[in-house]
N, C-alpha and C. Protein backbone atom coordinates (compact mmCIF):
# COMPACT_ATOMS: atom_id res chain seq x y z
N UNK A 1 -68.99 6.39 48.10
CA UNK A 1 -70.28 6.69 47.52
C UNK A 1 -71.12 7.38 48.60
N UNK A 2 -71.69 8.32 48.23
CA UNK A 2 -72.35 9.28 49.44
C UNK A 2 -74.08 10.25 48.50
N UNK A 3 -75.04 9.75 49.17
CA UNK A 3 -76.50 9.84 48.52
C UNK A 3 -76.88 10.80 49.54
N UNK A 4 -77.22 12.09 48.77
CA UNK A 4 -77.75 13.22 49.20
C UNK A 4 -78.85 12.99 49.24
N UNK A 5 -79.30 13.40 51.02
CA UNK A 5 -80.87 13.35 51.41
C UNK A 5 -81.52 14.97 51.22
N UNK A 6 -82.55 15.19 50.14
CA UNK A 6 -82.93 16.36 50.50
C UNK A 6 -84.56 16.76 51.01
N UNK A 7 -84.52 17.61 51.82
CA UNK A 7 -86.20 17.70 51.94
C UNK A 7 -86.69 16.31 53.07
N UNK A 8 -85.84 16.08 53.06
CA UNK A 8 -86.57 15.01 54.45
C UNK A 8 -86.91 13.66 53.40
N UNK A 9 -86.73 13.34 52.18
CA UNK A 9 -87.35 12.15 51.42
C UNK A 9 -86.48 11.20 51.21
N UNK A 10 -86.46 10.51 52.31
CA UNK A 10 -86.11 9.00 52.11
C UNK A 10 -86.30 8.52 51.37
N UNK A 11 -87.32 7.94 51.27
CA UNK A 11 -87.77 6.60 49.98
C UNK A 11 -86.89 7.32 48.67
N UNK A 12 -86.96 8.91 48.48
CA UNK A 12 -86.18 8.88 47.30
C UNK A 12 -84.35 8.72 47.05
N UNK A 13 -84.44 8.66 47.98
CA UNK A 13 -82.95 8.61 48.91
C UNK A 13 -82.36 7.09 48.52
N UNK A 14 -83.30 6.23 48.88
CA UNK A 14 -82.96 4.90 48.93
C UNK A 14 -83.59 4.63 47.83
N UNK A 15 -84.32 5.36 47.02
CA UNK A 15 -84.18 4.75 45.62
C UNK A 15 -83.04 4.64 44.95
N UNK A 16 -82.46 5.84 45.07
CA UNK A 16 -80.97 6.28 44.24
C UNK A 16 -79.90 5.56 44.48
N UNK A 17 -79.98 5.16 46.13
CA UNK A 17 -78.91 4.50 46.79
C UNK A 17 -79.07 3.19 46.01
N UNK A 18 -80.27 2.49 46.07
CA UNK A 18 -80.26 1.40 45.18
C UNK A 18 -79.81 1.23 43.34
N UNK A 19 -80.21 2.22 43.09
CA UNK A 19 -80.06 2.54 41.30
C UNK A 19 -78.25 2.00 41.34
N UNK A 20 -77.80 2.86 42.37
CA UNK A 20 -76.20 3.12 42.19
C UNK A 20 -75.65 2.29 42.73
N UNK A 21 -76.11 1.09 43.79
CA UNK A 21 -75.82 -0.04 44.14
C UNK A 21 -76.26 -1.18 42.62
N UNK A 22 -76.91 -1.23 42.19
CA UNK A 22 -77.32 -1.72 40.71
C UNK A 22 -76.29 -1.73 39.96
N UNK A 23 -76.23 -0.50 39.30
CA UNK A 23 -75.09 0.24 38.43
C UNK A 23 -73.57 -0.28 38.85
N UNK A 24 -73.54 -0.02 40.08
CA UNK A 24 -72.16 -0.48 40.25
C UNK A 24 -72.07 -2.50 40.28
N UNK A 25 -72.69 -3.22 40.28
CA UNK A 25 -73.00 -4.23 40.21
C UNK A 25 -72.73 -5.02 41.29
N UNK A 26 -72.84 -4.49 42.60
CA UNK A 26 -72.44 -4.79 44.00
C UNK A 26 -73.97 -6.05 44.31
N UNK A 27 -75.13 -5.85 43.42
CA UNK A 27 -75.96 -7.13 44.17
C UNK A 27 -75.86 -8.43 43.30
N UNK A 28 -75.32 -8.27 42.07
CA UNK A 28 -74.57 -9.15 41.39
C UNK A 28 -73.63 -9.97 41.53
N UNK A 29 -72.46 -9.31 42.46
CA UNK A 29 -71.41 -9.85 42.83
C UNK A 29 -71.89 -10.70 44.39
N UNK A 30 -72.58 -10.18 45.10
CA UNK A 30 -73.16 -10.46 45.88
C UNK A 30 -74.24 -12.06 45.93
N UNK A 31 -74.91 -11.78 45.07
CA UNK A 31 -75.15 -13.12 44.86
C UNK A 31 -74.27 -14.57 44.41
N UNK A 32 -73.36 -13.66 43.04
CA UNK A 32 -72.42 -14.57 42.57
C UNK A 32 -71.65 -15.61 43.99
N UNK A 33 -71.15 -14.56 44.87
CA UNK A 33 -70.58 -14.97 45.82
C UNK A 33 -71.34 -15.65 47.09
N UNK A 34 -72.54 -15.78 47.01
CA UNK A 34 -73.40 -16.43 48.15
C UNK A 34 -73.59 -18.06 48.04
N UNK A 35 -72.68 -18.44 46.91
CA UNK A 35 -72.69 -20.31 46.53
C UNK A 35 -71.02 -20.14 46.07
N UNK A 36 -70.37 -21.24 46.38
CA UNK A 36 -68.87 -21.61 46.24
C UNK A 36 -68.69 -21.66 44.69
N UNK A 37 -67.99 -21.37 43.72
CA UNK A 37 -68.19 -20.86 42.40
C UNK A 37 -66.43 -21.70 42.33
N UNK A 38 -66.49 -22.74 41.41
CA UNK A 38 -64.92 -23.37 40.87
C UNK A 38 -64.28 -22.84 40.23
N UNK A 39 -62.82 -22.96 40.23
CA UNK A 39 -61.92 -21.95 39.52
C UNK A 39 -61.99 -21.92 38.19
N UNK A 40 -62.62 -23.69 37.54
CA UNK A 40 -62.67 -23.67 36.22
C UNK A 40 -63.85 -22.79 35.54
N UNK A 41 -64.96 -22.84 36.60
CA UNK A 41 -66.38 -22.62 36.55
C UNK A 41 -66.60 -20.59 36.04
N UNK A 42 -65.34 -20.31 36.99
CA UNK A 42 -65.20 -18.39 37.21
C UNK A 42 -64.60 -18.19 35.76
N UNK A 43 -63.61 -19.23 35.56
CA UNK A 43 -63.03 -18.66 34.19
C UNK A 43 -63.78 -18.73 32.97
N UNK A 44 -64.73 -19.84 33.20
CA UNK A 44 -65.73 -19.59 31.86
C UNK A 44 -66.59 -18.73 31.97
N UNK A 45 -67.01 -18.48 33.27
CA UNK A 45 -68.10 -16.96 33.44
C UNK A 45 -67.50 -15.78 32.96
N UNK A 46 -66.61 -15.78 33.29
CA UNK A 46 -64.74 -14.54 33.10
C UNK A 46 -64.95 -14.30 31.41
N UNK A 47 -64.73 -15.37 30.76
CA UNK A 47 -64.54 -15.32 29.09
C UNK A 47 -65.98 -15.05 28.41
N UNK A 48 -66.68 -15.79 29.30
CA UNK A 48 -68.16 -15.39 28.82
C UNK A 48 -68.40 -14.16 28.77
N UNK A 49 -68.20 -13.28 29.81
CA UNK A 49 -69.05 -12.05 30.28
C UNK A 49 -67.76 -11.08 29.62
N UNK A 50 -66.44 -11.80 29.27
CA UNK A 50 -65.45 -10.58 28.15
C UNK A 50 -66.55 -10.59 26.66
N UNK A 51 -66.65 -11.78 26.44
CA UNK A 51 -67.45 -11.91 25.03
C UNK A 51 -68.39 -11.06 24.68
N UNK A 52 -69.40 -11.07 25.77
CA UNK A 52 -70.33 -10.18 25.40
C UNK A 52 -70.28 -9.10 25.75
N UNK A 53 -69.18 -8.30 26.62
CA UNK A 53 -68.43 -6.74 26.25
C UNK A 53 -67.96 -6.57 24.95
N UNK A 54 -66.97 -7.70 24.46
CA UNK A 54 -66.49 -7.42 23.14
C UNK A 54 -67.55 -7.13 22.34
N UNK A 55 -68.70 -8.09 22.10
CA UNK A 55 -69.73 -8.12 21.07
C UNK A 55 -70.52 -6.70 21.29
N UNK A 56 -70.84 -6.49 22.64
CA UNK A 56 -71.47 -5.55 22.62
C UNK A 56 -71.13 -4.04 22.04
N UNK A 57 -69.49 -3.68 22.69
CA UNK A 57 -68.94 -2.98 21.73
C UNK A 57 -68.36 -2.76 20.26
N UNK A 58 -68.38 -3.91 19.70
CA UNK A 58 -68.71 -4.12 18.20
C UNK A 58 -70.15 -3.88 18.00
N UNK A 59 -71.13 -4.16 18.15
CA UNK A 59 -72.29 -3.40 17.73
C UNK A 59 -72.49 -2.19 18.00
N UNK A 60 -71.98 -1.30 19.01
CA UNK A 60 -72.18 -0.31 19.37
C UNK A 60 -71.28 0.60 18.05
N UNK A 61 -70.15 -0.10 18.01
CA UNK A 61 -69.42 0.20 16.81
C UNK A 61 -69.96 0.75 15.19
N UNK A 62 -70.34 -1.17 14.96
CA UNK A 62 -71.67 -0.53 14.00
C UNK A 62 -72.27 0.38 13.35
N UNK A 63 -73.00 0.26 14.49
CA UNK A 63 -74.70 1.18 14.54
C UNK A 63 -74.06 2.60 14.14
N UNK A 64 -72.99 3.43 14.77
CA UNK A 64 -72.19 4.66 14.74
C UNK A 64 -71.86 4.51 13.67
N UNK A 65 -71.10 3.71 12.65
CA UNK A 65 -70.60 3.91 11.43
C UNK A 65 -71.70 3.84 10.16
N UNK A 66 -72.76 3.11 10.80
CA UNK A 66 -73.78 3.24 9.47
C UNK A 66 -74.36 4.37 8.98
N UNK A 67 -74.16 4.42 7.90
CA UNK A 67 -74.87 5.88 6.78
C UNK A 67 -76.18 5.33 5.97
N UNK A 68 -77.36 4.98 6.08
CA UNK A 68 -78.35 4.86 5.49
C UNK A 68 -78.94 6.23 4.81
């Protein structure tokens, strides 16, 4: 990952750097991992967080097929 500085503007620099640190979900994982997390504990987070991909892409589904 590589954030083009232009014009001398930092702050906008490290805005982006942050957006795309976000996006990629690196302060997420980051936290996840800052407390000891149980193997039983990851797999229900694991099935949880498939669920609401699945669901989410079924609604996304949806919304595209409706003809009102």
């Amino acid at each position: 990952m590589d954030i083009k500085v232009f014009g001398n503007d930092i702050e906008k620099a490290l805005k982006s750097l942050k957006r795309q640190l976000q996006k990629d979900g690196l302060f997420r994982e980051i936290k996840q991992r800052s407390f000891y997390e149980k193997p039983s504990e990851k797999d229900k987070r694991k099935r949880r967080e498939a669920q609401k991909k699945r669901m989410k892409a079924l609604k996304g589904r949806r919304l595209n097929t409706r003809t009102d």
